[in-house]
Protein backbone atom coordinates (compact mmCIF):
# COMPACT_ATOMS: atom_id res chain seq x y z
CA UNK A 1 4.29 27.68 20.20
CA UNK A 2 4.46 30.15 23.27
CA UNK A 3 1.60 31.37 24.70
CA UNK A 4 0.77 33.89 27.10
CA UNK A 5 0.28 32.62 31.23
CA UNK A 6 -3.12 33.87 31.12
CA UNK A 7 -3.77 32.15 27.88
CA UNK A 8 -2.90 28.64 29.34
CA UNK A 9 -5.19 29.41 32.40
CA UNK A 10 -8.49 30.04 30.37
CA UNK A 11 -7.65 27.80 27.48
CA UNK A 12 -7.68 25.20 31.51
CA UNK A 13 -10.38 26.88 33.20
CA UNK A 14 -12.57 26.06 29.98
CA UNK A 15 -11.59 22.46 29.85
CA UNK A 16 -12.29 22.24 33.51
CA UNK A 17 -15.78 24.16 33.12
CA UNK A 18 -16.88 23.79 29.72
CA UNK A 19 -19.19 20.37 30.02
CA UNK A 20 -22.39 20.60 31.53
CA UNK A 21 -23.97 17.90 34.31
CA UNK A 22 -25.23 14.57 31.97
CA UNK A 23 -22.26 15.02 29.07
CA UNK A 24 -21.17 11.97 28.81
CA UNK A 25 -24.84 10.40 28.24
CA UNK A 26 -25.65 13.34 25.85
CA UNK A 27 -26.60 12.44 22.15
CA UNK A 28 -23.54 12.42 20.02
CA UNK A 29 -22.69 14.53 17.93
CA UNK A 30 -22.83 17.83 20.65
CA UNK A 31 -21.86 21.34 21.21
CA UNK A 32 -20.07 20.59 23.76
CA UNK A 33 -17.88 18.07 22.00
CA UNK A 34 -16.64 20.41 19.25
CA UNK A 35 -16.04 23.40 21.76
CA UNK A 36 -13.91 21.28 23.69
CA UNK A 37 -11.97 20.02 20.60
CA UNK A 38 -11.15 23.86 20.29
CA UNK A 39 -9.96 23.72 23.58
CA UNK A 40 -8.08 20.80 23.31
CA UNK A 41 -6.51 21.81 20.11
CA UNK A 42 -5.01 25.02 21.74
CA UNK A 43 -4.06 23.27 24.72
CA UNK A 44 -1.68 21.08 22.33
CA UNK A 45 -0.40 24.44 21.22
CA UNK A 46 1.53 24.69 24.45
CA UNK A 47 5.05 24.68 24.15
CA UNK A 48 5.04 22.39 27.28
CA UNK A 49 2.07 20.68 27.51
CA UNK A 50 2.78 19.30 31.24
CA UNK A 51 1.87 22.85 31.92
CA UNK A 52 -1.54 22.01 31.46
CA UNK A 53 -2.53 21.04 34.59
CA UNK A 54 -6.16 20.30 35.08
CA UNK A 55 -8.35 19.54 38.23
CA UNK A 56 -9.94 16.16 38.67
CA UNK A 57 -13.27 17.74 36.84
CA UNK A 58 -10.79 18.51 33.40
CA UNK A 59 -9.59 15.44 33.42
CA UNK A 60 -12.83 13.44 33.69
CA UNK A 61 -14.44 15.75 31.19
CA UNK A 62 -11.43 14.54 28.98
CA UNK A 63 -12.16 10.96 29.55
CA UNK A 64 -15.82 11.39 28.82
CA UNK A 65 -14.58 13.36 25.16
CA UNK A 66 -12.53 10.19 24.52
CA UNK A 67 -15.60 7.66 25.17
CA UNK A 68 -17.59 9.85 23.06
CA UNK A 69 -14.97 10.78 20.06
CA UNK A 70 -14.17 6.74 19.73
CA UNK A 71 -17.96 6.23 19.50
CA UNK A 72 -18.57 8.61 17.29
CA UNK A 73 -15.41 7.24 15.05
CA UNK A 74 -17.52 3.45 15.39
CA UNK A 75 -20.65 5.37 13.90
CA UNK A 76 -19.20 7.22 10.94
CA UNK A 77 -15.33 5.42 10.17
CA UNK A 78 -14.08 8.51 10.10
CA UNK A 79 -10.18 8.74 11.58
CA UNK A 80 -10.73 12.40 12.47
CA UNK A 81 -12.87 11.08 15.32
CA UNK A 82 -10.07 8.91 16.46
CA UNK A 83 -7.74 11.44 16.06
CA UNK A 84 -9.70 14.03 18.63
CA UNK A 85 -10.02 11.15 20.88
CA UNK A 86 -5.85 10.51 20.75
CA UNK A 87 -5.92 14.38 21.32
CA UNK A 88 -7.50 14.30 24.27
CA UNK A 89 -5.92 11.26 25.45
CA UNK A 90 -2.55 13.04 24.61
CA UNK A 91 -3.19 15.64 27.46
CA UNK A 92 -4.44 13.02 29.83
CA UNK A 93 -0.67 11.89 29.91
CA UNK A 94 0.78 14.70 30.62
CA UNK A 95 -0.65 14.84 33.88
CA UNK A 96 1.48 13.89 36.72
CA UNK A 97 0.14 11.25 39.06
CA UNK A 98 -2.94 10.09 37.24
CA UNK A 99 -4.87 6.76 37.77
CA UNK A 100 -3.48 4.82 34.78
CA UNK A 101 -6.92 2.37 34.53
CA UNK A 102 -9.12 5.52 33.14
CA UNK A 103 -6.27 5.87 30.42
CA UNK A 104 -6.06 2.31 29.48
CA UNK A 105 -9.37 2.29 29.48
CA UNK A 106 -9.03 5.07 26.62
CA UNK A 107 -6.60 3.70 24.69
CA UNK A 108 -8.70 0.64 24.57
CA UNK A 109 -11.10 2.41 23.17
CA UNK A 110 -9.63 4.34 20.33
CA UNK A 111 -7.96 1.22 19.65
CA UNK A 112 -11.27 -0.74 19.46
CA UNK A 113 -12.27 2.33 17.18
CA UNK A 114 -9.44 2.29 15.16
CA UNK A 115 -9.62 -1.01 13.99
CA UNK A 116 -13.09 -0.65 13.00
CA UNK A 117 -12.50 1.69 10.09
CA UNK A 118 -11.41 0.30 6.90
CA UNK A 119 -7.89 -0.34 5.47
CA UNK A 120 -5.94 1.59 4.45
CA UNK A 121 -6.02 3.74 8.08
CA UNK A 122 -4.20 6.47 8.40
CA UNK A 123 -1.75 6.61 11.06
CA UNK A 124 -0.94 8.67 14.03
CA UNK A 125 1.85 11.49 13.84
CA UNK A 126 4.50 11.06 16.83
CA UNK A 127 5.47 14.27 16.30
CA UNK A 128 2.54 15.94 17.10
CA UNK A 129 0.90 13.16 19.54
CA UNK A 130 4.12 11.83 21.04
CA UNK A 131 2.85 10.44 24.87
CA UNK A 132 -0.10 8.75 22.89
CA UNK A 133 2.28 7.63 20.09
CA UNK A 134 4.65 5.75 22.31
CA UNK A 135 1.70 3.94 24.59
CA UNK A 136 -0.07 3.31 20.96
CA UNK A 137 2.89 1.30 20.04
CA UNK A 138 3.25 -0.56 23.49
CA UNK A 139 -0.51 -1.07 23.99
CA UNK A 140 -1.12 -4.75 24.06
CA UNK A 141 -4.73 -5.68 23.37
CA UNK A 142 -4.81 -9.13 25.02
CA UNK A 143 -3.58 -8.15 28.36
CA UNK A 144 -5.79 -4.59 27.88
CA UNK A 145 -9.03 -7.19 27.20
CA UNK A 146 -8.21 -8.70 31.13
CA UNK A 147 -8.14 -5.41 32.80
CA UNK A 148 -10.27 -2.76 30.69
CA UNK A 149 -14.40 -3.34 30.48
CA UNK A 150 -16.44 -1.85 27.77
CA UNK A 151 -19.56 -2.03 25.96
CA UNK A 152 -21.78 -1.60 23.17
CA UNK A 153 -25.21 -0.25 23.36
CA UNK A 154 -27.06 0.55 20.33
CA UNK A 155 -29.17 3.32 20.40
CA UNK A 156 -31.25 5.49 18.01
CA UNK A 157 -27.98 7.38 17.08
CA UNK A 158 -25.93 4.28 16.67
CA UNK A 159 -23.45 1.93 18.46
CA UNK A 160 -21.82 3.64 21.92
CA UNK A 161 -19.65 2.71 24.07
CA UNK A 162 -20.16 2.79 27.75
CA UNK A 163 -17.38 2.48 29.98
CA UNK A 164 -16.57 1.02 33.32
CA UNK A 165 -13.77 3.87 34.29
């Protein structure tokens, strides 16, 4: 789908903008995580989705949705959760020259997530998460275990993961 230029800028300035101070230690469920699933949604609307380019504040506010989305999908087995967090993750690779730890460290997670709910899961669509698909079906847990640190509190909520990014 085409959009208009000044479409792609606010659909970025909101990703970039849209999380306040504290997000990432905010209760789950928030606000803030479905308006930025709106904004992630039309961002993968984008014919070419490399034209997304987002400032180092987008992209961490990206990696914070993913944390969140996979704990969220480890509190109520839902694969809708995972699926926002592969979202998000799926515009995380388009972006030229970024630090691949924070994005293993993502994958790890959704994986973790994943394999939490029960069988039968549903699976990913390559068509519409391709980058994501194609590091999905190369991601190799043992080596990810040696290199990607995660943990999980409970809290009043339920399980979380916290991250060392």
């Amino acid at each position: 789908m085409n959009h208009d230029p000044a479409d792609l800028a606010l659909t970025i300035k909101t990703i970039e903008s849209i999380v306040p101070d504290g997000y990432g230690r905010m209760s789950i469920p928030s606000e803030t995580d479905e308006e930025l699933q709106e904004q992630i949604k039309i961002a993968l609307q984008f014919e070419n989705r490399k034209d997304v380019l987002l400032n180092q504040h987008g992209i961490d506010n990206l990696l914070k949705f993913v944390e969140r989305m996979a704990s969220e999908c480890m509190r109520e087995s839902r694969f809708q959760d995972c699926l926002y967090a592969a979202q998000s993750l799926e515009l995380l690779l388009c972006q030229p020259d970024t630090d691949e730890h924070p994005l293993m460290v993502a994958l790890t997670l959704i994986h973790d997530a994943y394999f939490r709910l029960p069988e039968p899961r549903p699976e990913f669509d390559a068509a519409q998460l391709p980058h994501f698909c194609a590091k999905w079906d190369r991601f190799d847990q043992e080596k990810s275990s040696k290199a990607v640190h995660f943990r999980i509190r409970e809290e009043p909520e339920g399980p979380r993961y916290i991250c060392y990014w």
